[in-house]
Structures are given as structure tokens and as C-alpha cells.
Protein backbone atom coordinates (compact mmCIF):
# COMPACT_ATOMS: atom_id res chain seq x y z
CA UNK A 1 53.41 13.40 105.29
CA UNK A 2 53.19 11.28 108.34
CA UNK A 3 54.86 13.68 110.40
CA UNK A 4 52.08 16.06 109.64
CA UNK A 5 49.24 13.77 109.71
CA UNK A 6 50.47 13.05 113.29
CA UNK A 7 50.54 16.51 114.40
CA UNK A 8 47.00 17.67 112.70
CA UNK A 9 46.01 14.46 114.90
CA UNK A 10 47.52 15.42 118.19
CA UNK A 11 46.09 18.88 117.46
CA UNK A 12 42.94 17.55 117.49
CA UNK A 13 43.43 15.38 120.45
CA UNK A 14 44.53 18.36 122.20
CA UNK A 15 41.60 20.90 120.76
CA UNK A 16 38.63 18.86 122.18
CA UNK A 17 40.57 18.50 125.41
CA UNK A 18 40.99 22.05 125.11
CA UNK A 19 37.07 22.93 124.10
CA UNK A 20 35.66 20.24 127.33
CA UNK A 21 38.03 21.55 129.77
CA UNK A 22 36.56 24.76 128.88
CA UNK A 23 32.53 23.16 128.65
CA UNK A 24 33.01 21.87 131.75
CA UNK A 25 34.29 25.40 133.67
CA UNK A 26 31.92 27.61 132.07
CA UNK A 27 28.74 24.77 132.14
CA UNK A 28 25.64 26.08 133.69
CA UNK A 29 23.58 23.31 134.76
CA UNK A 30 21.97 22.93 138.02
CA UNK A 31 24.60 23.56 140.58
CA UNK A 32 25.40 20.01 142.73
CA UNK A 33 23.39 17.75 140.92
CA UNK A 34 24.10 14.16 140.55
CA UNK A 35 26.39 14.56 137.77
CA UNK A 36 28.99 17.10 138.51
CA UNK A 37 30.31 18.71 141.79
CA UNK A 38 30.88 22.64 140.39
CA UNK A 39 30.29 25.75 142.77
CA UNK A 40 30.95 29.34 142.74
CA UNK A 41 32.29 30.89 145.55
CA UNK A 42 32.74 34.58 145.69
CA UNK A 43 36.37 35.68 146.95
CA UNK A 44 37.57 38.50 148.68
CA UNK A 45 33.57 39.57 149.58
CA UNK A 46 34.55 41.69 152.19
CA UNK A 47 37.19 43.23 150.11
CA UNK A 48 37.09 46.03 147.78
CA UNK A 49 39.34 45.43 144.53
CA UNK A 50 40.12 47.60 141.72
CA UNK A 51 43.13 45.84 140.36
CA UNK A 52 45.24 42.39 141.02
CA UNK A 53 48.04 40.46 139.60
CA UNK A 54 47.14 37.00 138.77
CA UNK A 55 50.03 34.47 138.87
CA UNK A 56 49.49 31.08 136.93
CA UNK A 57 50.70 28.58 139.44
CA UNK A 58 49.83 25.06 138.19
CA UNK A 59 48.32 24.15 134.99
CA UNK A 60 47.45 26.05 131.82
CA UNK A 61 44.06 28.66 131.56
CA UNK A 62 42.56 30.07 128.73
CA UNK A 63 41.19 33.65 129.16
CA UNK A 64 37.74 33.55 127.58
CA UNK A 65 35.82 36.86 127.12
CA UNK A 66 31.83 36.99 127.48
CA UNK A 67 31.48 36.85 124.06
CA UNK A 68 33.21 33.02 124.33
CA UNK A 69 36.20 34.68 122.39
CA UNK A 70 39.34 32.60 123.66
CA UNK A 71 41.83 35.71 124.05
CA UNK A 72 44.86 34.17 125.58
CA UNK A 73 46.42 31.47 126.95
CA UNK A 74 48.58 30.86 130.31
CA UNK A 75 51.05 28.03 130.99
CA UNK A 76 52.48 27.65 134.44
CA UNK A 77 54.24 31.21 135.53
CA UNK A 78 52.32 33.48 133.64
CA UNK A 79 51.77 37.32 135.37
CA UNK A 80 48.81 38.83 133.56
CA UNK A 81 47.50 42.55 135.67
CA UNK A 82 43.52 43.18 135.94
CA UNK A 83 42.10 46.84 136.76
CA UNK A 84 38.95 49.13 136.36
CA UNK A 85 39.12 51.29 133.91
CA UNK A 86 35.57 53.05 132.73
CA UNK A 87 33.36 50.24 134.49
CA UNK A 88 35.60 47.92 132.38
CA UNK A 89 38.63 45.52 133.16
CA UNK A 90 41.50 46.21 131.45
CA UNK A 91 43.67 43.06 130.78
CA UNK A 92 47.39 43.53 130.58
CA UNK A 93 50.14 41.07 129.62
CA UNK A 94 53.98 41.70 129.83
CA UNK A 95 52.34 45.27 130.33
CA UNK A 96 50.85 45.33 127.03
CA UNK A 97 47.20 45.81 127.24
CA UNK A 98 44.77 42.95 125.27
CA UNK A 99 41.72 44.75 125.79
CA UNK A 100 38.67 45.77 127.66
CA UNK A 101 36.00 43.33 129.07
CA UNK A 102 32.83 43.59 131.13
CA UNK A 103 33.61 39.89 131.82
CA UNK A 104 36.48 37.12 132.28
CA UNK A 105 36.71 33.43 132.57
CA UNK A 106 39.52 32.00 133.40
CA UNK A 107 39.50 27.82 132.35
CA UNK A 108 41.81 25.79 133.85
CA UNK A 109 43.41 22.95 130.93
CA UNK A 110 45.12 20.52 132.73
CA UNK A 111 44.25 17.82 135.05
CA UNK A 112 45.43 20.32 138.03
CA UNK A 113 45.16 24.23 137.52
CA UNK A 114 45.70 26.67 140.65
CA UNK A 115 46.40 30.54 140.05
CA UNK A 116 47.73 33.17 142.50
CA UNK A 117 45.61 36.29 143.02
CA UNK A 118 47.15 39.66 144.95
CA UNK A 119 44.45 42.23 145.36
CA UNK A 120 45.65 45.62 145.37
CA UNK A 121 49.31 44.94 145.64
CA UNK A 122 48.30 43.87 149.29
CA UNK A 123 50.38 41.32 150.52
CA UNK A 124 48.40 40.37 153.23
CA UNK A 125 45.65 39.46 150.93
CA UNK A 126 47.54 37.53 148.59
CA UNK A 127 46.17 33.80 148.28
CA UNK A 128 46.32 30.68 145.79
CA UNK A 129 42.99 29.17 144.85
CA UNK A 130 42.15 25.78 142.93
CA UNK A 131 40.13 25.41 139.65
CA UNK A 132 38.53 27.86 137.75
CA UNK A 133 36.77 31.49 137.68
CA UNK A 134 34.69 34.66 136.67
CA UNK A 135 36.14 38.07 136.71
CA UNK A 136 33.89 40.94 136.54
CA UNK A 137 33.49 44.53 137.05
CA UNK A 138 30.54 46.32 138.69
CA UNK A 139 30.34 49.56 140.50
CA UNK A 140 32.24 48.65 143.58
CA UNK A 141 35.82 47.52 141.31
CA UNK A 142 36.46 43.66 140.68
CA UNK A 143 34.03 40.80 141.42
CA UNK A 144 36.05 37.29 141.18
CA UNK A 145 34.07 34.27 141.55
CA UNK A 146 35.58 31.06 142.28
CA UNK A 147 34.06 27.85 139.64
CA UNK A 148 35.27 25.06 141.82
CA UNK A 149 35.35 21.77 142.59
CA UNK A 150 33.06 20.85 145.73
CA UNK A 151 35.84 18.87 148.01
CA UNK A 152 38.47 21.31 146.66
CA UNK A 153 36.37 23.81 148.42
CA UNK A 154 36.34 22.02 151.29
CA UNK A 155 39.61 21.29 152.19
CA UNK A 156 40.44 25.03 151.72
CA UNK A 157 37.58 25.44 154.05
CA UNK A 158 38.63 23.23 156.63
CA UNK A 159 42.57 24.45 156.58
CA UNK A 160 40.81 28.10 156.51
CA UNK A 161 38.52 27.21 160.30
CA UNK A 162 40.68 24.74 161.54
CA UNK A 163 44.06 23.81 159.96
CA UNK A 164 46.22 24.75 162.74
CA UNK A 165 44.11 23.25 165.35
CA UNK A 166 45.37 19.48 165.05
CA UNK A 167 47.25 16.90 162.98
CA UNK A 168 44.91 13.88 163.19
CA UNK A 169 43.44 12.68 160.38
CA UNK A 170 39.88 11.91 162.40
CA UNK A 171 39.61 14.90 163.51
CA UNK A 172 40.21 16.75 159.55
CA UNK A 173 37.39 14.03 158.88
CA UNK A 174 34.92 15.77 161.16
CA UNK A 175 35.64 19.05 160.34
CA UNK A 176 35.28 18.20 156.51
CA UNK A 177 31.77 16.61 156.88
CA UNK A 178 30.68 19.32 159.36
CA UNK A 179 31.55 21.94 156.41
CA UNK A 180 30.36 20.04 153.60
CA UNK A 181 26.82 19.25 155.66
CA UNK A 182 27.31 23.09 155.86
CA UNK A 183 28.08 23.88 152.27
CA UNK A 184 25.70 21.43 150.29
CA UNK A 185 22.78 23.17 152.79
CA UNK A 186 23.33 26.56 152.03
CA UNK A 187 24.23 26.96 148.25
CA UNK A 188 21.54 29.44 148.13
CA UNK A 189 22.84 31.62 150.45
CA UNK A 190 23.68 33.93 147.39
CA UNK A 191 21.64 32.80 144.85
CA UNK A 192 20.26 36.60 143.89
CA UNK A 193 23.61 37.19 143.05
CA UNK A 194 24.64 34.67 140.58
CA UNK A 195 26.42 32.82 143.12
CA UNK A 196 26.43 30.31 145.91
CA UNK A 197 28.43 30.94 148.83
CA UNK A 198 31.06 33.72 149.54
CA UNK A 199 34.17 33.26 151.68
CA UNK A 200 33.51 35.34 154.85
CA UNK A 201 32.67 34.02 157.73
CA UNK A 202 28.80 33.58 157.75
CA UNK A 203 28.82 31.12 154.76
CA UNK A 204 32.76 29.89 156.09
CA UNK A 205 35.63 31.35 155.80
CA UNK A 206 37.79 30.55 153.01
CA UNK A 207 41.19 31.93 152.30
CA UNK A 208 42.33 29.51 149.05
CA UNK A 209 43.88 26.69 148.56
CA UNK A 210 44.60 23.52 151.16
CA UNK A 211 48.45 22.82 151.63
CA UNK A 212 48.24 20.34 154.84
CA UNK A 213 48.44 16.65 153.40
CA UNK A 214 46.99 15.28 156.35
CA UNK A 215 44.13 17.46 156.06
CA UNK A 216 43.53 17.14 151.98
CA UNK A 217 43.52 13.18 152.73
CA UNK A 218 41.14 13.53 155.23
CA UNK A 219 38.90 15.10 153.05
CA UNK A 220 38.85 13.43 150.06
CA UNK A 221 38.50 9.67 151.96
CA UNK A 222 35.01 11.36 153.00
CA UNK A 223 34.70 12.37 149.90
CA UNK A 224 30.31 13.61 149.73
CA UNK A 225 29.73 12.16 152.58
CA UNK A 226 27.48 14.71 154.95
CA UNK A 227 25.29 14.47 157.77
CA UNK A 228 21.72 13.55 157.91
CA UNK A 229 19.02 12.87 160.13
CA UNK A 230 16.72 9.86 159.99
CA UNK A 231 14.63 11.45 157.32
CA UNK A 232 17.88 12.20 155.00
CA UNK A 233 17.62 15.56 155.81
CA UNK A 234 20.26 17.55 156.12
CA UNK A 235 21.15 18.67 159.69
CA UNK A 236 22.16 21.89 161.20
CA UNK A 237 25.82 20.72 162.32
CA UNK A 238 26.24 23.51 164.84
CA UNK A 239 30.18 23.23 166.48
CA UNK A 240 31.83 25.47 168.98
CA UNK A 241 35.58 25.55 170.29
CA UNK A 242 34.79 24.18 173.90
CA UNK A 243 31.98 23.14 175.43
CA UNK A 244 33.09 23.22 179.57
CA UNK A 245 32.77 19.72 179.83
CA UNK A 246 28.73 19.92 178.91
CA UNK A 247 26.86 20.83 175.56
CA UNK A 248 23.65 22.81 175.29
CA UNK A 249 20.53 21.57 174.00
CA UNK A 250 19.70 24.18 171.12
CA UNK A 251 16.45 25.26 172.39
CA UNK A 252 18.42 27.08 175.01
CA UNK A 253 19.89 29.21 172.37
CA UNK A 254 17.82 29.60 169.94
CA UNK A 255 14.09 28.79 171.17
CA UNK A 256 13.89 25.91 169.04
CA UNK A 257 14.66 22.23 170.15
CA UNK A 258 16.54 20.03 167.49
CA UNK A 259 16.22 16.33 168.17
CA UNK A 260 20.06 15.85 167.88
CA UNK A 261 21.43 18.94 169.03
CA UNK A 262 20.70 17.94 172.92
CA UNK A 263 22.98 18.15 176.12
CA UNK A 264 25.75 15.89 176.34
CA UNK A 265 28.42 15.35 179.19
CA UNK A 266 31.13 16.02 177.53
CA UNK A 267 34.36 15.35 179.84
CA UNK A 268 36.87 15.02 176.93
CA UNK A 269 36.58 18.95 176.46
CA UNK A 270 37.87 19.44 180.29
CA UNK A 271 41.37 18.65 179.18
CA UNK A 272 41.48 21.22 176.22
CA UNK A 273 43.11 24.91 176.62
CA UNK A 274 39.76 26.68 176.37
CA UNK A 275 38.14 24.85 179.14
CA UNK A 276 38.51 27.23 181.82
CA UNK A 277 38.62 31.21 181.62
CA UNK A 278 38.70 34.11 183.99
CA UNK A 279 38.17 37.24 183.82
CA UNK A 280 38.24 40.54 186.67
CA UNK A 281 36.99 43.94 186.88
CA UNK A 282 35.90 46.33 189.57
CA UNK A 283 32.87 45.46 191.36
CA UNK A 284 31.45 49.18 190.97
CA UNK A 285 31.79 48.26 187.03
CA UNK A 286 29.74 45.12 187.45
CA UNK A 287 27.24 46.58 189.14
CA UNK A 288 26.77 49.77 186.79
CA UNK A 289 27.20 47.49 184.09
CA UNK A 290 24.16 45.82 184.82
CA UNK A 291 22.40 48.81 185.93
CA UNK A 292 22.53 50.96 182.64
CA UNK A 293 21.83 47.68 180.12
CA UNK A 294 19.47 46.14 181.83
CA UNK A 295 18.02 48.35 184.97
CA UNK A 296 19.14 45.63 187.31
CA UNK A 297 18.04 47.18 190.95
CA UNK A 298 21.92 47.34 192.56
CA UNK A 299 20.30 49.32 195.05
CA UNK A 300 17.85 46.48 196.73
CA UNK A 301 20.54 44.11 199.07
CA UNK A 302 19.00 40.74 198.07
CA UNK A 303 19.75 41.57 194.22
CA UNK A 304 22.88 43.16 194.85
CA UNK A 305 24.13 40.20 196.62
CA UNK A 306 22.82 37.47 193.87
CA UNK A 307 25.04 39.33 191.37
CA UNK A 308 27.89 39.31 193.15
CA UNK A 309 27.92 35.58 194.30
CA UNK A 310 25.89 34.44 190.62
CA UNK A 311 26.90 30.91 190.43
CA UNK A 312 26.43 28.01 188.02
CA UNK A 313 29.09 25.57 189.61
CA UNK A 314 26.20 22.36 189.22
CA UNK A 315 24.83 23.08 185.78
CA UNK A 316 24.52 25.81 182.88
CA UNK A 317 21.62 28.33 182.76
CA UNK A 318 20.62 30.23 180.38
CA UNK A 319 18.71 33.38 182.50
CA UNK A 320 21.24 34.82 184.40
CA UNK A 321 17.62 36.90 186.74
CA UNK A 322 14.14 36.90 185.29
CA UNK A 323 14.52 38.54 181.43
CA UNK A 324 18.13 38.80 180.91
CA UNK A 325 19.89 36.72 178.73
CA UNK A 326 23.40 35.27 179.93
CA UNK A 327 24.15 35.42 175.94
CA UNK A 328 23.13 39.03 175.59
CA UNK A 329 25.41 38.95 179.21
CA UNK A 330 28.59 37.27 177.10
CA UNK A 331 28.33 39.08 173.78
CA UNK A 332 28.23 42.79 175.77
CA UNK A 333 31.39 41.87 177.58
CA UNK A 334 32.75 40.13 175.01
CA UNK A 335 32.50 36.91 177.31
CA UNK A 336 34.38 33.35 175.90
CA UNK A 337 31.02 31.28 177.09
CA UNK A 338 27.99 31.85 178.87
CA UNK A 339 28.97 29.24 181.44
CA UNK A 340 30.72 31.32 184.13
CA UNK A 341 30.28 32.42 188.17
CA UNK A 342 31.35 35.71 189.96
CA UNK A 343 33.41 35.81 193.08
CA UNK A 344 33.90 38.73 194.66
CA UNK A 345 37.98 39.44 196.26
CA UNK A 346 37.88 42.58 197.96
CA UNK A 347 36.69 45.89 195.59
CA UNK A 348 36.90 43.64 192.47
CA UNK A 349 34.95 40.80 190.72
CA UNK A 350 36.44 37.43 189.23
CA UNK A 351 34.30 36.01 186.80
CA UNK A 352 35.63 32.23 186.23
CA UNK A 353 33.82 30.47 183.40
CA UNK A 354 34.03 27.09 181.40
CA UNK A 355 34.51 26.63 177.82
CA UNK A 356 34.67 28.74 174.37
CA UNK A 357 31.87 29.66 171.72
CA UNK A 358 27.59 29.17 172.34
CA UNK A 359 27.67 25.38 173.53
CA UNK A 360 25.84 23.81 170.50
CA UNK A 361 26.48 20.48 168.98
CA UNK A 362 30.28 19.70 168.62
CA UNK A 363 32.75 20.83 170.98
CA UNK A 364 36.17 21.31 168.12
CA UNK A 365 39.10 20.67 171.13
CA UNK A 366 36.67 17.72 172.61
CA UNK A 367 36.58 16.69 169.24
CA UNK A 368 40.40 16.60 168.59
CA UNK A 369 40.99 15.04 171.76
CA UNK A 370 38.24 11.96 171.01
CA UNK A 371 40.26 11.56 167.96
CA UNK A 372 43.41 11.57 169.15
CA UNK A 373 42.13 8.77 171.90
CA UNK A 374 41.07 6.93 168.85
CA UNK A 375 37.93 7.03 168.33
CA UNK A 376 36.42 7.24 164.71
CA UNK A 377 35.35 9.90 162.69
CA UNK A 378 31.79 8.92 163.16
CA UNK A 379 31.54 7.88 166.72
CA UNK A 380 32.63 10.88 167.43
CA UNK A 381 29.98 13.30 165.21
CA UNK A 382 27.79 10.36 167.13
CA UNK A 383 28.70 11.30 170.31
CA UNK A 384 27.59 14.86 169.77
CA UNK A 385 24.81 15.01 167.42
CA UNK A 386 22.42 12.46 168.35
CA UNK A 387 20.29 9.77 165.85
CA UNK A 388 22.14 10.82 162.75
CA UNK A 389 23.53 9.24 160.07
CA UNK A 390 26.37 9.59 157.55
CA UNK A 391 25.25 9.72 154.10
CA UNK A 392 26.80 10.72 150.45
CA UNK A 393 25.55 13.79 149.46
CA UNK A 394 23.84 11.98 146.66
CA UNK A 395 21.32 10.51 148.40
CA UNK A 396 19.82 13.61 148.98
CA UNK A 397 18.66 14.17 145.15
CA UNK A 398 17.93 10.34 145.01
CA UNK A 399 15.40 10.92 147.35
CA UNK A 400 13.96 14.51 146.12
């Protein structure tokens, strides 16, 4: 009698754990409120899918149809197979098929749930994510959505842009509240879709789960923290791989002038590897080059010769003659920075030029090498974005 009191009780226990683990995936409630730190991140955007094999890494999921019907669950090593079949999925386990569904959730149970997900039997697309998600089909194949925890996020984020390019913790710091400022600003990027950011590049790239301790700890001990100005508003924390030893002020990009997003020295970024480039071609290629995108007259002598001795050895311009753009200049050519001079050495051109990436805000290898100096976290997100301040996220909707 006791034994089975015991177990109805544990059942119990176990059966509201059960029904809030679910609540809490599936809860629609304004996303990044004060109360709970849930977004949904579309995966594989760029991709399309018409079938994948889901692995159950960590944890335990329930698959729960649209209807809220709990149709299965997964413990740790589970394969289940998803594919389109007649605008539906079709939901295979141990290749016997459970049915057909306009719509899948997938809630994670325990404390820690991860799942494996290879699109297409593609190997190169194979990837882990954290937390929880949405499965649907629509007329291009599979649309997965990723329910997850903000800092989880994050920290795939970060390892995604820049795991590989240091092992400092500062410098993980940085990059996490650069991508959070990033992430808590833009969650209606996709907001017509039922969604709030998706992994490509344009709302950051995101390729699953964070493995790099170093990098995981860094994020979590900033845990919401983001960057604001002195209003509490959030800032656009523009970054860049190398900035040639000087920043740009952001009016020189993008015709508007952001108080903290001004010129800096920046001498720390002349001792990283993308602080110097150079590139050569054939003078006659220059010179028609110019000609046929932008009607530069190669013909008069006094042009001619400014093009082929252009120089910006004392400071960084931003015209390279009257209306043309050194960024339209750099993206034609496919040009590392804007920052560059032309030499001429016999029937070719050498174009030498300084730093990587449009010049705004935070220089990434200046960055790494600040941290690895010692210097903070925040001096350094001080030292290139000017009169801001480090807030918690919270503060934000405190203040709305």
C-alpha cells in the first residue's frame, strides 16, 4: 500500500514537472519581458529542408502536436526522422511512422535538454542546439524554430562570430554584450513571421550550440548586461575585424553621426594580423577599372596621375575624387578596408592598405589584444564606444 502510495506520489511530482516544463516551452507571452528570457530563432534560414534526423542528445523531450496532444517521448539517444509528405511532416520512430502533423513542438524535460539536427543527410549541416523548438511545414519543406533561452543564444552566437578568434575570457565578455546589445535590439527583425531573429548573418550568425568553456563563462558572468547610452537606450554596437590603427566616426559611413561611434586612435589594432594588406594588378586594369564604373577621365594627365599615386598615408578619407565613394571603391574590388594607397612599380599597381571590415566602433583583434594586456571588459567597450554605459537588459522595460 505504501509502495503504491509512493509511486502515485512521485508520479505526480514528476507530471507537473512534466506539464511546466512543457508551459514554459510552448508559453506565449511577450517575448523578453521582465519575467522570462525565451526567443525563437529560426535555423537553417538559408537552407531548404525537406527531411532531418533529430538525435536526442541531453535531456528528455516530449513531442507535442498542435492540437497539445503529447505523442511521444525522448530520453537521451533517441533517433526520431522528420519529412514532407503532402504539405505535412511525417514523424517516424525506429522507422515506424506516428503520424502526420502540420506542426511539432519539441519540450525539453530536464534541467538541460540539447538535440542534434542533420538536414538532408548533409553532414556539413549537421549541428546541436540548446532548449526547445517548433517544427513546421510550409511550401518551401521544413521550418524549425529554435524556443531558447536568451544567453544560451548568445554563447552559440559568440562561438558562431568569434570562437576561434581568442581564448581570453575579456575578450568572450565583449563579444557577448556586443551580441546581446545586438539581439535584445532587433527581436523584431522577423516579427511578420512568427519569429524573432534567424541565424544568418544579418541578424548573426548562429550555427548551435557553445562548446568553448572559456567562452560559455564569459557569457553567463555578463549575464543581461548590454550596452546603453546615457538615455538607456540601446546603442548601435557596430564592430569590425581591424581598424588600421584608427576608427571611423559613423557619419563617414553612413551619413549619420552617432555620439559614441566617433574616431579613435586605436594603436593596439597595429599589432594584429589584419593590420596591413596589399594587393597588385596591372595599371591598365586600374585605370579601366575606374573608367567604365565611374567615368573617371584616365585620359586628362593631372587625373591620371592622382590615381596612380592616391595616398592616405596621414589620415583616412572617405572620397577617394569628387563623387566616388572609397566604399563603393572596396566592395567592387572586393577590398579588406577602405584605408589603402596606390604605388605604382613599373606596368603594375600595389595597393597597400590598413585594417579589415568598414572602421566603425570596435576593432575585434584591437579588442583581443586590450584584453589580453589586461584591461577589463568595460574599459575596453569604453575605449571604443564613447559615453556609454553597461546596463542589465532589464532596465530597459523598467524605464518603458
Amino acid at each position: 500500500m505504501n509502495l503504491k502510495t509512493n509511486k502515485a506520489t512521485n508520479n505526480n511530482n514528476f507530471n507537473l514537472y512534466y506539464i511546466t516544463a512543457i508551459f514554459l516551452c510552448l508559453l506565449k507571452v511577450p517575448i523578453l519581458s521582465n519575467c522570462q528570457n525565451i526567443i525563437k530563432i529560426r535555423l537553417y534560414s538559408e537552407n531548404t529542408i525537406n527531411s532531418t534526423i533529430i538525435t536526442i542528445n541531453t535531456g528528455c523531450y516530449a513531442i507535442i502536436s498542435s492540437s497539445d496532444t503529447i505523442l511521444n517521448k525522448l530520453q537521451s539517444g533517441t533517433i526520431i526522422c522528420l519529412s514532407i509528405k503532402n504539405d505535412k511532416i511525417e514523424l517516424k520512430k525506429n522507422d515506424s511512422i506516428i503520424g502526420y502533423y502540420k506542426n511539432l513542438n519539441f519540450a525539453g524535460l530536464s534541467f538541460r535538454n540539447s538535440l542534434s539536427i542533420l538536414p538532408d543527410k548533409k553532414k556539413t549541416l549537421q549541428r546541436t542546439y540548446d532548449d526547445c523548438f517548433n517544427i513546421s511545414a510550409n511550401k518551401t519543406g521544413l521550418m524549425i524554430i529554435n524556443n531558447i533561452d536568451l544567453e544560451d543564444y548568445i554563447a552559440g552566437v559568440v562561438q558562431s562570430e568569434a570562437g576561434g578568434s581568442s581564448d581570453n575570457e575579456e575578450f568572450f565578455k565583449i563579444q557577448a554584450v556586443i551580441s546581446r546589445t545586438y539581439a535584445v535590439g532587433h527581436l523584431n527583425n522577423h516579427k511578420a513571421e512568427g519569429y524573432n531573429l534567424c541565424d544568418a548573418v544579418h541578424c548573426q550568425s548562429y550555427k548551435g550550440q557553445a562548446t568553448k568553456t572559456v567562452l560559455i563563462k564569459a557569457v553567463y558572468a555578463t549575464r543581461g548586461s548590454v550596452i546603453a547610452d546615457n538615455e538607456n537606450k540601446l546603442i548601435t554596437a557596430a564592430y569590425h575585424s581591424n581598424s588600421g590603427g584608427k576608427t571611423v566616426n559613423s557619419g563617414d559611413l553612413w551619413n549619420k553621426q552617432l555620439p559614441y561611434l566617433i574616431a579613435v586612435d586605436d594603436t593596439f589594432s597595429l599589432h594584429g594580423p589584419n593590420s596591413l594588406w596589399e594587393i597588385k594588378m596591372k595599371t591598365k586594369e586600374w585605370l579601366d577599372f575606374l573608367k567604365i564604373n565611374f567615368d573617371y577621365p584616365i585620359h586628362d594627365s593631372i587625373s591620371k596621375n592622382y590615381a596612380l599615386n592616391f595616398s592616405q598615408d596621414t589620415c583616412r578619407l572617405v572620397f577617394f575624387e569628387k563623387d566616388i565613394k572609397l566604399r563603393t571603391i572596396r566592395e567592387k574590388l572586393k577590398l579588406r578596408s577602405t584605408w589603402f594607397s596606390v604605388f605604382v612599380n613599373e606596368d603594375e599597381i600595389i595597393i597597400k592598405g590598413r585594417g579589415y571590415g568598414h572602421g566603425v566602433g570596435l576593432s575585434q583583434e584591437g579588442a583581443a589584444i586590450m584584453a589580453e594586456k589586461g584591461f577589463s571588459f568595460t574599459d575596453i567597450l569604453n575605449f571604443y564606444y564613447k559615453g556609454v554605459q553597461i546596463i542589465k537588459k532589464e532596465k530597459l522595460f523598467s524605464d518603458n
